[in-house]
C-alpha atoms as a PDB file:
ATOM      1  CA  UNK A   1      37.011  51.363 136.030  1.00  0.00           C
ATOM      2  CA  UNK A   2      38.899  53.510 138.798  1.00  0.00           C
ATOM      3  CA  UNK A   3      41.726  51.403 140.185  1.00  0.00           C
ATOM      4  CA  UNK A   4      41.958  53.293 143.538  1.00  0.00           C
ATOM      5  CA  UNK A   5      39.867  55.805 145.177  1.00  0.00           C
ATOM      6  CA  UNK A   6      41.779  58.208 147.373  1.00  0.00           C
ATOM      7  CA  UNK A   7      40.437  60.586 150.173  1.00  0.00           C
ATOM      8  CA  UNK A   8      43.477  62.494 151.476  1.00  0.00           C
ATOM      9  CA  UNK A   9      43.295  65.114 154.151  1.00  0.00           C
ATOM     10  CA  UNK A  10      45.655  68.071 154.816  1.00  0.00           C
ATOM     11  CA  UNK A  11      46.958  68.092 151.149  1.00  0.00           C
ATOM     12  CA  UNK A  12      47.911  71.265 150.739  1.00  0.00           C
ATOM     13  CA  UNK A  13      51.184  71.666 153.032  1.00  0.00           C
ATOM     14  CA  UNK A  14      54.121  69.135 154.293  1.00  0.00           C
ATOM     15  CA  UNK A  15      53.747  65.251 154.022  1.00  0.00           C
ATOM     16  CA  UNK A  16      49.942  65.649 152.402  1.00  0.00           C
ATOM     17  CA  UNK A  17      51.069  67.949 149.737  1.00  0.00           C
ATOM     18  CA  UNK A  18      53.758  65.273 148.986  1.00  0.00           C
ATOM     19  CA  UNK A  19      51.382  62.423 149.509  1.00  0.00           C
ATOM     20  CA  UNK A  20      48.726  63.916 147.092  1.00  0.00           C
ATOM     21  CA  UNK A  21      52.020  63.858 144.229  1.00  0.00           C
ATOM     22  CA  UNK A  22      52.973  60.666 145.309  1.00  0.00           C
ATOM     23  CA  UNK A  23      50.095  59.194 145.249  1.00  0.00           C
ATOM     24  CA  UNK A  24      48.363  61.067 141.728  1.00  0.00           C
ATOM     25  CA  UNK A  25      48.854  58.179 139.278  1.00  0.00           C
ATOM     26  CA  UNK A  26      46.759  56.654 136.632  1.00  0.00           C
ATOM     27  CA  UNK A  27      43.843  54.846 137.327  1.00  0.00           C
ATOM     28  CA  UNK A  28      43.651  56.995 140.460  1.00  0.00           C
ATOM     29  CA  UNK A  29      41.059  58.766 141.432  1.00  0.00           C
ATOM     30  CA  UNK A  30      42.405  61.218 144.152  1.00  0.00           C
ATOM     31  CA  UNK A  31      39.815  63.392 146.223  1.00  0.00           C
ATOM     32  CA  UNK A  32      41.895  65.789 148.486  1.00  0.00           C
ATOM     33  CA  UNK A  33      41.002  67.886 151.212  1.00  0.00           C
ATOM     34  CA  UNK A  34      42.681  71.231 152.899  1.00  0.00           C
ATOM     35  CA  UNK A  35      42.339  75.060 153.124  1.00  0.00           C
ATOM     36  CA  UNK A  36      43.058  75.763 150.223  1.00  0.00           C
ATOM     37  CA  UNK A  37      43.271  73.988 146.923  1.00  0.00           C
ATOM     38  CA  UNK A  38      46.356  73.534 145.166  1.00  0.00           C
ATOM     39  CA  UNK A  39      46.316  74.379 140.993  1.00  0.00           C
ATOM     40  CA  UNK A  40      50.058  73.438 141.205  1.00  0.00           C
ATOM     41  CA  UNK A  41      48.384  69.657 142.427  1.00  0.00           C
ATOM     42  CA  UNK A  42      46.026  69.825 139.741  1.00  0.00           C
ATOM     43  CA  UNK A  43      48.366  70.756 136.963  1.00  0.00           C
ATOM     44  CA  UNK A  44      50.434  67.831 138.397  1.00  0.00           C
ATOM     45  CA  UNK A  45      47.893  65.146 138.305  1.00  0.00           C
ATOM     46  CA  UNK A  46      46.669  66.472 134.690  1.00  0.00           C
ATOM     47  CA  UNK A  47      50.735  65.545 134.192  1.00  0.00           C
ATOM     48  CA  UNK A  48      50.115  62.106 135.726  1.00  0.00           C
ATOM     49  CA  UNK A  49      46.928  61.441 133.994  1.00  0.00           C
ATOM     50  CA  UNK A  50      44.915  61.075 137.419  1.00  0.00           C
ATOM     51  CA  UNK A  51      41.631  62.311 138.294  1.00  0.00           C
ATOM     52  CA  UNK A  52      41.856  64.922 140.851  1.00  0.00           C
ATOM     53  CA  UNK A  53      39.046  66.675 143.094  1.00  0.00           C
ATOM     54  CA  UNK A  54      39.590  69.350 145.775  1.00  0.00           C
ATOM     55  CA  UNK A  55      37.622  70.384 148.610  1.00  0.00           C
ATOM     56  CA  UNK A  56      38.230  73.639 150.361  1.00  0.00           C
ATOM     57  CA  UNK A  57      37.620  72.988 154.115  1.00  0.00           C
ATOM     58  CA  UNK A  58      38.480  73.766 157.475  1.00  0.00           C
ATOM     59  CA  UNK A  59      38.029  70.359 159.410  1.00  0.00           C
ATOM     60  CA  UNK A  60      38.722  71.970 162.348  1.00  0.00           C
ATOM     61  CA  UNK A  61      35.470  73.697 162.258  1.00  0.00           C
ATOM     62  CA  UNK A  62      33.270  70.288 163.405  1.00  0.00           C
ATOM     63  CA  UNK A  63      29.814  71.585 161.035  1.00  0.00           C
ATOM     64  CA  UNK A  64      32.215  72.243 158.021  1.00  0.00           C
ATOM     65  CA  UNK A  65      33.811  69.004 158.872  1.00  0.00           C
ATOM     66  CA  UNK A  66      30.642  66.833 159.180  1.00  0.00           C
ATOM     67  CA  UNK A  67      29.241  68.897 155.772  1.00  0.00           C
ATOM     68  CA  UNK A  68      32.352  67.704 153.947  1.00  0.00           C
ATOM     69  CA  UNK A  69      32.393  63.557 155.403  1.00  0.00           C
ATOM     70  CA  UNK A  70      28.741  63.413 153.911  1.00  0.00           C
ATOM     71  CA  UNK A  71      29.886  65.312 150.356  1.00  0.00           C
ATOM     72  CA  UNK A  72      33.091  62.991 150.482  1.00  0.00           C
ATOM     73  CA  UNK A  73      30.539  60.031 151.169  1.00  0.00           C
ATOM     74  CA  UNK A  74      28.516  60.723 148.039  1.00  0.00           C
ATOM     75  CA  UNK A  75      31.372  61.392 145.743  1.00  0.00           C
ATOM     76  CA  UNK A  76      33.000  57.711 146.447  1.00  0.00           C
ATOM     77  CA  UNK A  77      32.416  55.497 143.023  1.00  0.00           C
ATOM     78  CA  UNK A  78      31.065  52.330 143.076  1.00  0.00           C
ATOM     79  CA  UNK A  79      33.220  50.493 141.121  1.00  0.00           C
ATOM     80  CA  UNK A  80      36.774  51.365 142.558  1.00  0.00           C
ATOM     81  CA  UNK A  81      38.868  47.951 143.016  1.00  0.00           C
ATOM     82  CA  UNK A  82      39.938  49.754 146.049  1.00  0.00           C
ATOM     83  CA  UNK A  83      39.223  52.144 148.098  1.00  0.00           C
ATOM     84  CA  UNK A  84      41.439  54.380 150.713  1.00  0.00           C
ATOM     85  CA  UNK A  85      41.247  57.232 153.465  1.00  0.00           C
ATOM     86  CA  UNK A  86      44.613  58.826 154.531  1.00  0.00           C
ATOM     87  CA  UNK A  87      43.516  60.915 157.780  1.00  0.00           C
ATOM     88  CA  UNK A  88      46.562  62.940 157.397  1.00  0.00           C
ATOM     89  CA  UNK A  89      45.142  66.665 158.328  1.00  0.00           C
ATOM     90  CA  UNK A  90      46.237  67.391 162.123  1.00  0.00           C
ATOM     91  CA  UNK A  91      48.139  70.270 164.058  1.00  0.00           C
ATOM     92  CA  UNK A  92      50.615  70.636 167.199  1.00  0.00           C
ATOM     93  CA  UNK A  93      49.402  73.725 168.194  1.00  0.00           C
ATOM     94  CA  UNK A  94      48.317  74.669 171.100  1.00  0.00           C
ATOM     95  CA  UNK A  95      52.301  74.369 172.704  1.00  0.00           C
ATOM     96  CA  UNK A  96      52.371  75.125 176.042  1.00  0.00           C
ATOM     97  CA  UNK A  97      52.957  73.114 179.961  1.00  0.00           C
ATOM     98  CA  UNK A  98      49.333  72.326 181.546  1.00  0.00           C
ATOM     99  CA  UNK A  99      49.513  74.762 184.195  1.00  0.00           C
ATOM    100  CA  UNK A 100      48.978  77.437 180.759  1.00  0.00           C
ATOM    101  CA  UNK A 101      46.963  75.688 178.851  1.00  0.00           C
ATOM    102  CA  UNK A 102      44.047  77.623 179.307  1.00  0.00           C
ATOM    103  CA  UNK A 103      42.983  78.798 175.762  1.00  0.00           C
ATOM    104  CA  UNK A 104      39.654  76.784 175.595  1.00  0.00           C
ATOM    105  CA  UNK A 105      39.457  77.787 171.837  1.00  0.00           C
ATOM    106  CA  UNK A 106      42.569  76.678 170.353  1.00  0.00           C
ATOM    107  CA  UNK A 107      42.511  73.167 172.626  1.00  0.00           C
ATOM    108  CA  UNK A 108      38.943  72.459 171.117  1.00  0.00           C
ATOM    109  CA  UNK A 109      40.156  73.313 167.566  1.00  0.00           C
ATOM    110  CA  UNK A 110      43.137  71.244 167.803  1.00  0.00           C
ATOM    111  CA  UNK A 111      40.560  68.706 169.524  1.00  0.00           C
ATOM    112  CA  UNK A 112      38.302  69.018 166.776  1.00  0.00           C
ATOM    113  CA  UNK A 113      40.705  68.561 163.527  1.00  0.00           C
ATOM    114  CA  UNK A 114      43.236  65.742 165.375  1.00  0.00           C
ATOM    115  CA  UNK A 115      40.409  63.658 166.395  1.00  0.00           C
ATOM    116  CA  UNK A 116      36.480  64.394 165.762  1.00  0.00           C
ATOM    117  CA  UNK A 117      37.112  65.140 161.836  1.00  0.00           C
ATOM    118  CA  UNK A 118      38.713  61.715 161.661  1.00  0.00           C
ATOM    119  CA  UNK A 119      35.947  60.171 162.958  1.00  0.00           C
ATOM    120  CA  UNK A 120      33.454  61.870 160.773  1.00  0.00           C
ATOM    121  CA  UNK A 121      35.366  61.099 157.654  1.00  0.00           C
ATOM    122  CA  UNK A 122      35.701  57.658 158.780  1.00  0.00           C
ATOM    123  CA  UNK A 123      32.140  57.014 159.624  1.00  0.00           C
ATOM    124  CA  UNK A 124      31.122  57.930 156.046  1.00  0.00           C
ATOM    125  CA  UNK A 125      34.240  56.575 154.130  1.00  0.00           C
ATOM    126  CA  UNK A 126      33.494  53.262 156.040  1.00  0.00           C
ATOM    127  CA  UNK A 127      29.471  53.415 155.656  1.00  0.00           C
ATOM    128  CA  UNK A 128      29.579  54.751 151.830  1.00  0.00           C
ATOM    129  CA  UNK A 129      31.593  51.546 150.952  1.00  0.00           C
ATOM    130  CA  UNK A 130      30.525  49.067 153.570  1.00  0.00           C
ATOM    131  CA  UNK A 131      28.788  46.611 150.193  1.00  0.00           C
ATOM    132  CA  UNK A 132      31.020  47.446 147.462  1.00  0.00           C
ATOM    133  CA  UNK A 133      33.026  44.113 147.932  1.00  0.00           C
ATOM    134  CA  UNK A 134      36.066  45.414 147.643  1.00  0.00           C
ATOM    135  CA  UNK A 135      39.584  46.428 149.104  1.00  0.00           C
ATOM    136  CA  UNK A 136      38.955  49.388 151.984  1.00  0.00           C
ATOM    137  CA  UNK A 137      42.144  50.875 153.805  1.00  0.00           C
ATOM    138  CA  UNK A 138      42.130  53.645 156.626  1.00  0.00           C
ATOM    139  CA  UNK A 139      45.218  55.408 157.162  1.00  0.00           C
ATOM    140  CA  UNK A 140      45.346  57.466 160.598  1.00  0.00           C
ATOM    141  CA  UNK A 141      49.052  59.720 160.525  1.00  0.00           C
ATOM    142  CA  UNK A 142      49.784  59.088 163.834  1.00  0.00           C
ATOM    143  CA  UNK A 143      52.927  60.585 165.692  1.00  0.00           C
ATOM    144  CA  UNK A 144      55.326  59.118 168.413  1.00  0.00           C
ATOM    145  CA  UNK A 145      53.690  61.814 170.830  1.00  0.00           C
ATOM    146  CA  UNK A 146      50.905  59.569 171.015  1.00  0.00           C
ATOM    147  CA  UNK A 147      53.318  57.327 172.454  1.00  0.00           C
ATOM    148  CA  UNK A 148      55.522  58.876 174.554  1.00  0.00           C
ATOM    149  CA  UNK A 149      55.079  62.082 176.938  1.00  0.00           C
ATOM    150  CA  UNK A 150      56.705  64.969 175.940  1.00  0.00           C
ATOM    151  CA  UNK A 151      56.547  68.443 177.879  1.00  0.00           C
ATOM    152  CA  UNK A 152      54.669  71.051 176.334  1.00  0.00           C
ATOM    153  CA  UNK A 153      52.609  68.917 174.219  1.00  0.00           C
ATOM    154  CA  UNK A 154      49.628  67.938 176.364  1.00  0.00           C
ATOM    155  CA  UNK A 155      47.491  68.831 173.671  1.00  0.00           C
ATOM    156  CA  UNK A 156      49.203  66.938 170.501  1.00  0.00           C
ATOM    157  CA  UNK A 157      50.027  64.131 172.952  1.00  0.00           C
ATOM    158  CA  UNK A 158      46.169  63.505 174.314  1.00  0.00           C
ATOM    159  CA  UNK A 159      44.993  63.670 170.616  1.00  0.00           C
ATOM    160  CA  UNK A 160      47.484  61.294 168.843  1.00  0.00           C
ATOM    161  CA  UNK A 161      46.696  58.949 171.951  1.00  0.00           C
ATOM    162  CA  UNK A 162      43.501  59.123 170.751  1.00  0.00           C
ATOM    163  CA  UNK A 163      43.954  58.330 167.300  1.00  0.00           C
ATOM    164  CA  UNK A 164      45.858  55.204 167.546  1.00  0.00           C
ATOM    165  CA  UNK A 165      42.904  53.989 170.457  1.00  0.00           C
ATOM    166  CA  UNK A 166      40.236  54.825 167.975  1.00  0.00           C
ATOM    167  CA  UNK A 167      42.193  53.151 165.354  1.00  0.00           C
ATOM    168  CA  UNK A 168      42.314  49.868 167.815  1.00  0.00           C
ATOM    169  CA  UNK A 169      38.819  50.136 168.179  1.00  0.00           C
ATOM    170  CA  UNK A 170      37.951  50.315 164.628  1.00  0.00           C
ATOM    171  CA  UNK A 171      40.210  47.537 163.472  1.00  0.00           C
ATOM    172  CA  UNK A 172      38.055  45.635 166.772  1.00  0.00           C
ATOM    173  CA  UNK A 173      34.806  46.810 164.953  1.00  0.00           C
ATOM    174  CA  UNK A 174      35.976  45.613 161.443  1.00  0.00           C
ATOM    175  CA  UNK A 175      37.149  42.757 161.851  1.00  0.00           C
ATOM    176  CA  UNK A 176      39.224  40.209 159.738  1.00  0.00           C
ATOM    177  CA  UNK A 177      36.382  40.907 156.743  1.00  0.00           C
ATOM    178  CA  UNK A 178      36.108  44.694 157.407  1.00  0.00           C
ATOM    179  CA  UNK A 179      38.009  47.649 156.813  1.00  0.00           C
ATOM    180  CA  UNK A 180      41.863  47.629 157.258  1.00  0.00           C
ATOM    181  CA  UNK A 181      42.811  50.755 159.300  1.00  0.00           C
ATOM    182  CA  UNK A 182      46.390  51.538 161.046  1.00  0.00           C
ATOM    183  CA  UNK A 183      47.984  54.074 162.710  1.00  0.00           C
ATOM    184  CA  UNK A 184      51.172  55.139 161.297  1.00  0.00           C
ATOM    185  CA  UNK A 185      53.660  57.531 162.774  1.00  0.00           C
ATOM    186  CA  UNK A 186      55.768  58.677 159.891  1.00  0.00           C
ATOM    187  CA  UNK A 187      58.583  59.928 161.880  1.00  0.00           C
ATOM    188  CA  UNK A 188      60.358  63.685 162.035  1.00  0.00           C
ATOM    189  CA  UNK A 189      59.410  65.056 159.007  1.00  0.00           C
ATOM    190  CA  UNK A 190      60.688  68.422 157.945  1.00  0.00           C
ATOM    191  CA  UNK A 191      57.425  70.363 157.489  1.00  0.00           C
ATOM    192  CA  UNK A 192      55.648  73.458 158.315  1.00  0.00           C
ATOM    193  CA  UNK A 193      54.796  72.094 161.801  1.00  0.00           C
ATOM    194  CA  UNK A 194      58.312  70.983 162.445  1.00  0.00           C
ATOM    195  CA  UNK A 195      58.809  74.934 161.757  1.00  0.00           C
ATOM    196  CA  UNK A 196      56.352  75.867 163.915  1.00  0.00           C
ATOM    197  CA  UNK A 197      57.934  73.749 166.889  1.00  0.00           C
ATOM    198  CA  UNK A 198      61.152  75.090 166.496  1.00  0.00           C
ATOM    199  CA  UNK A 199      59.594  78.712 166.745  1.00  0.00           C
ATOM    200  CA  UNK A 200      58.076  77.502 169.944  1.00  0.00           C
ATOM    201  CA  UNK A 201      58.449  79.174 173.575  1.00  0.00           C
ATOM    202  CA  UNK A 202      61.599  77.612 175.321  1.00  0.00           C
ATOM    203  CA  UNK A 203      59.563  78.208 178.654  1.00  0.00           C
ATOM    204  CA  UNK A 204      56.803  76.343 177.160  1.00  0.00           C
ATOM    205  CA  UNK A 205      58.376  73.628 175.179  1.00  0.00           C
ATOM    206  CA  UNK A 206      61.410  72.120 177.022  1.00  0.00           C
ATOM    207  CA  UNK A 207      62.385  69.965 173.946  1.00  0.00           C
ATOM    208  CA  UNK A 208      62.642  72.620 171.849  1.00  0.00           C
ATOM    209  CA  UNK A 209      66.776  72.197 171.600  1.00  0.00           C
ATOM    210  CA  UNK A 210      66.488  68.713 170.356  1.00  0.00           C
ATOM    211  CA  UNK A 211      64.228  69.693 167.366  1.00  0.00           C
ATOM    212  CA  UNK A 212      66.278  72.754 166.821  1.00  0.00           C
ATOM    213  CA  UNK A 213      69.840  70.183 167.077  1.00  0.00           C
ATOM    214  CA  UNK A 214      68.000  67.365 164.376  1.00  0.00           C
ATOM    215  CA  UNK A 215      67.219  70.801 161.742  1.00  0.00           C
ATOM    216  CA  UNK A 216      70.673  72.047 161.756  1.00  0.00           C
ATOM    217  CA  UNK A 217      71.950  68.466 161.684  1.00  0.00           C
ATOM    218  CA  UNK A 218      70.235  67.508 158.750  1.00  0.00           C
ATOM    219  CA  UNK A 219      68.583  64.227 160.718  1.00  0.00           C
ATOM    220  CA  UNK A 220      64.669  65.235 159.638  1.00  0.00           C
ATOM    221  CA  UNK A 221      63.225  63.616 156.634  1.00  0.00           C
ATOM    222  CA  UNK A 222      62.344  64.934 153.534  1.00  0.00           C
ATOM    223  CA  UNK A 223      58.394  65.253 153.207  1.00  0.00           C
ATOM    224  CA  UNK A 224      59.041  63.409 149.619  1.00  0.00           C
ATOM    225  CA  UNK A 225      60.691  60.637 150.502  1.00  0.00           C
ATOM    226  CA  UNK A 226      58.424  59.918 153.835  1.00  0.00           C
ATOM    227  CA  UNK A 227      55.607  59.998 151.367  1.00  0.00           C
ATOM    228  CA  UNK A 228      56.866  57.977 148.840  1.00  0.00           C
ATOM    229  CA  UNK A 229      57.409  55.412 151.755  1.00  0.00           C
ATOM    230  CA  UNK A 230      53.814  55.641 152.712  1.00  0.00           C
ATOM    231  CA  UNK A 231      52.782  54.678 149.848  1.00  0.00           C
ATOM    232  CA  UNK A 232      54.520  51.875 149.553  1.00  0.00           C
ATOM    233  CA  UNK A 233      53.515  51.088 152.770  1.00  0.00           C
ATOM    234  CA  UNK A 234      49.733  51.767 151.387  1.00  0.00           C
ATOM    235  CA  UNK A 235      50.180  48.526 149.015  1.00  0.00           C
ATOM    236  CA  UNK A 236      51.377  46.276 151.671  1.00  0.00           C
ATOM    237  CA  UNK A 237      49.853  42.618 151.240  1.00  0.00           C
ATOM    238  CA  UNK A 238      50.110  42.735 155.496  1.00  0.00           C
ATOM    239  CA  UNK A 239      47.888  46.069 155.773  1.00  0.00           C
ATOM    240  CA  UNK A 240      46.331  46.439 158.645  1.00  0.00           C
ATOM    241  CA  UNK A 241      48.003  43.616 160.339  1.00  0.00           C
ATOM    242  CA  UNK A 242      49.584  45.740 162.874  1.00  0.00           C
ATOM    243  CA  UNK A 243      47.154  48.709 163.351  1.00  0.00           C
ATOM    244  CA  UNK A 244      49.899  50.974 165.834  1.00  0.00           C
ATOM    245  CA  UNK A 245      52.920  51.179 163.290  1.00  0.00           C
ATOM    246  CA  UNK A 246      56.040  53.145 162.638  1.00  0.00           C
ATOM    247  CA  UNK A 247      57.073  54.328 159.424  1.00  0.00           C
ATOM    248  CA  UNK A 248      60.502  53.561 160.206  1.00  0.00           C
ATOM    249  CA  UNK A 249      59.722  49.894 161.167  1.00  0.00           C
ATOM    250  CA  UNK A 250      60.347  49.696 157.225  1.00  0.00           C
ATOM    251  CA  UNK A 251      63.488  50.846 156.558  1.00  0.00           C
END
């Protein structure tokens, strides 16, 4: 029997690739999903003696990302003692004050991975074990942009807003029988996006001194050690209680 069935998104860079180690154990059965796949993952969880699978998708691309919920959907086992989606996949870009933001493409991409391919994946995660009887858990990465306004990021702000209100509304759907579901904001992580803020536009991002000032001052987490956190935070008895959460509520 597989203890845990995993569905991870974004696994190939920053706090998924260290999610998708950290959470590649025995009795796991981890299903990942990014651009790319990953042999150094697989040769990991061979290591770990977990099962892995890997999907090649862009999820901002809404067909490739509905193909891929249904193909998740009908690769979920039916005897897992529990089963889990990490939403993790997401981007800041497109960086730039509203009176610019005018590239219609790069708004509906970041529209379409931040947002619609979470609800895709969700509606089949949640459908595809709706009877199985056991343990389901939906984890949205959220971000404190969602939460607070900051200039430049009328784009990333709008869509994390709208992750942790779909996340309210699922939890509402669910239930105290349902699916447990929270949004989690895993703090300043030092990633490829934190990276690509710091090579942002001064003009466009006015923050852009503060991210620069917590680099050089060593104050961003390590991708490892926010993931290890997570999943910790994954086994939590109290799941779900809170559904708009902070990683660092936990320290």
């Amino acid at each position: 029997m597989t203890s845990r069935f995993i569905v991870l998104t974004g696994a190939s860079r920053g706090l998924g690739a260290a999610l998708a180690r950290e959470l590649a154990k025995p009795g796991t059965q981890l299903l990942t999903l990014a651009r790319r796949e990953d042999p150094a993952l697989a040769a990991h969880a061979r290591a770990q003696g977990a099962q892995l699978s890997q999907i090649a998708v862009d999820l901002s691309d809404p067909a490739a990302a509905a193909a891929t919920a249904a193909r998740v959907a009908a690769a979920i086992p039916a005897d897992a003692q529990r089963y889990v989606l990490i939403n993790n996949a997401g981007t800041v870009d497109p960086i730039m004050p509203a009176d610019r933001l005018d590239d219609a493409a790069a708004i509906t991409a970041a529209l379409n991975l931040n947002v619609a391919a979470v609800m895709l994946l969700t509606a089949r995660f949640l459908a595809a074990t709706r009877t199985t009887g056991a343990d389901r858990r939906v984890l949205n990465i959220s971000s404190g942009a969602g939460r607070n306004a900051t200039a430049g990021w009328g784009v990333y702000c709008a869509t994390k807003a709208a992750l942790d209100m779909y996340t309210r509304v699922v939890k509402l759907e669910q239930g105290g029988a349902g699916a447990r579901v929270v949004s989690l904001a895993p703090g300043v992580v030092d990633t490829g996006m934190q990276a690509t803020i710091r090579a942002s536009d001064p003009a466009a991002f006015p923050a852009l001194p503060r991210f620069q000032d917590m680099h050089a001052s060593g104050k961003l987490s390590s991708p490892a050690a926010i993931a290890a956190r997570i999943a910790t935070y994954l086994d939590r008895d109290d799941f779900g209680n809170t559904e708009i959460d902070d990683i660092r509520n936990y320290d």
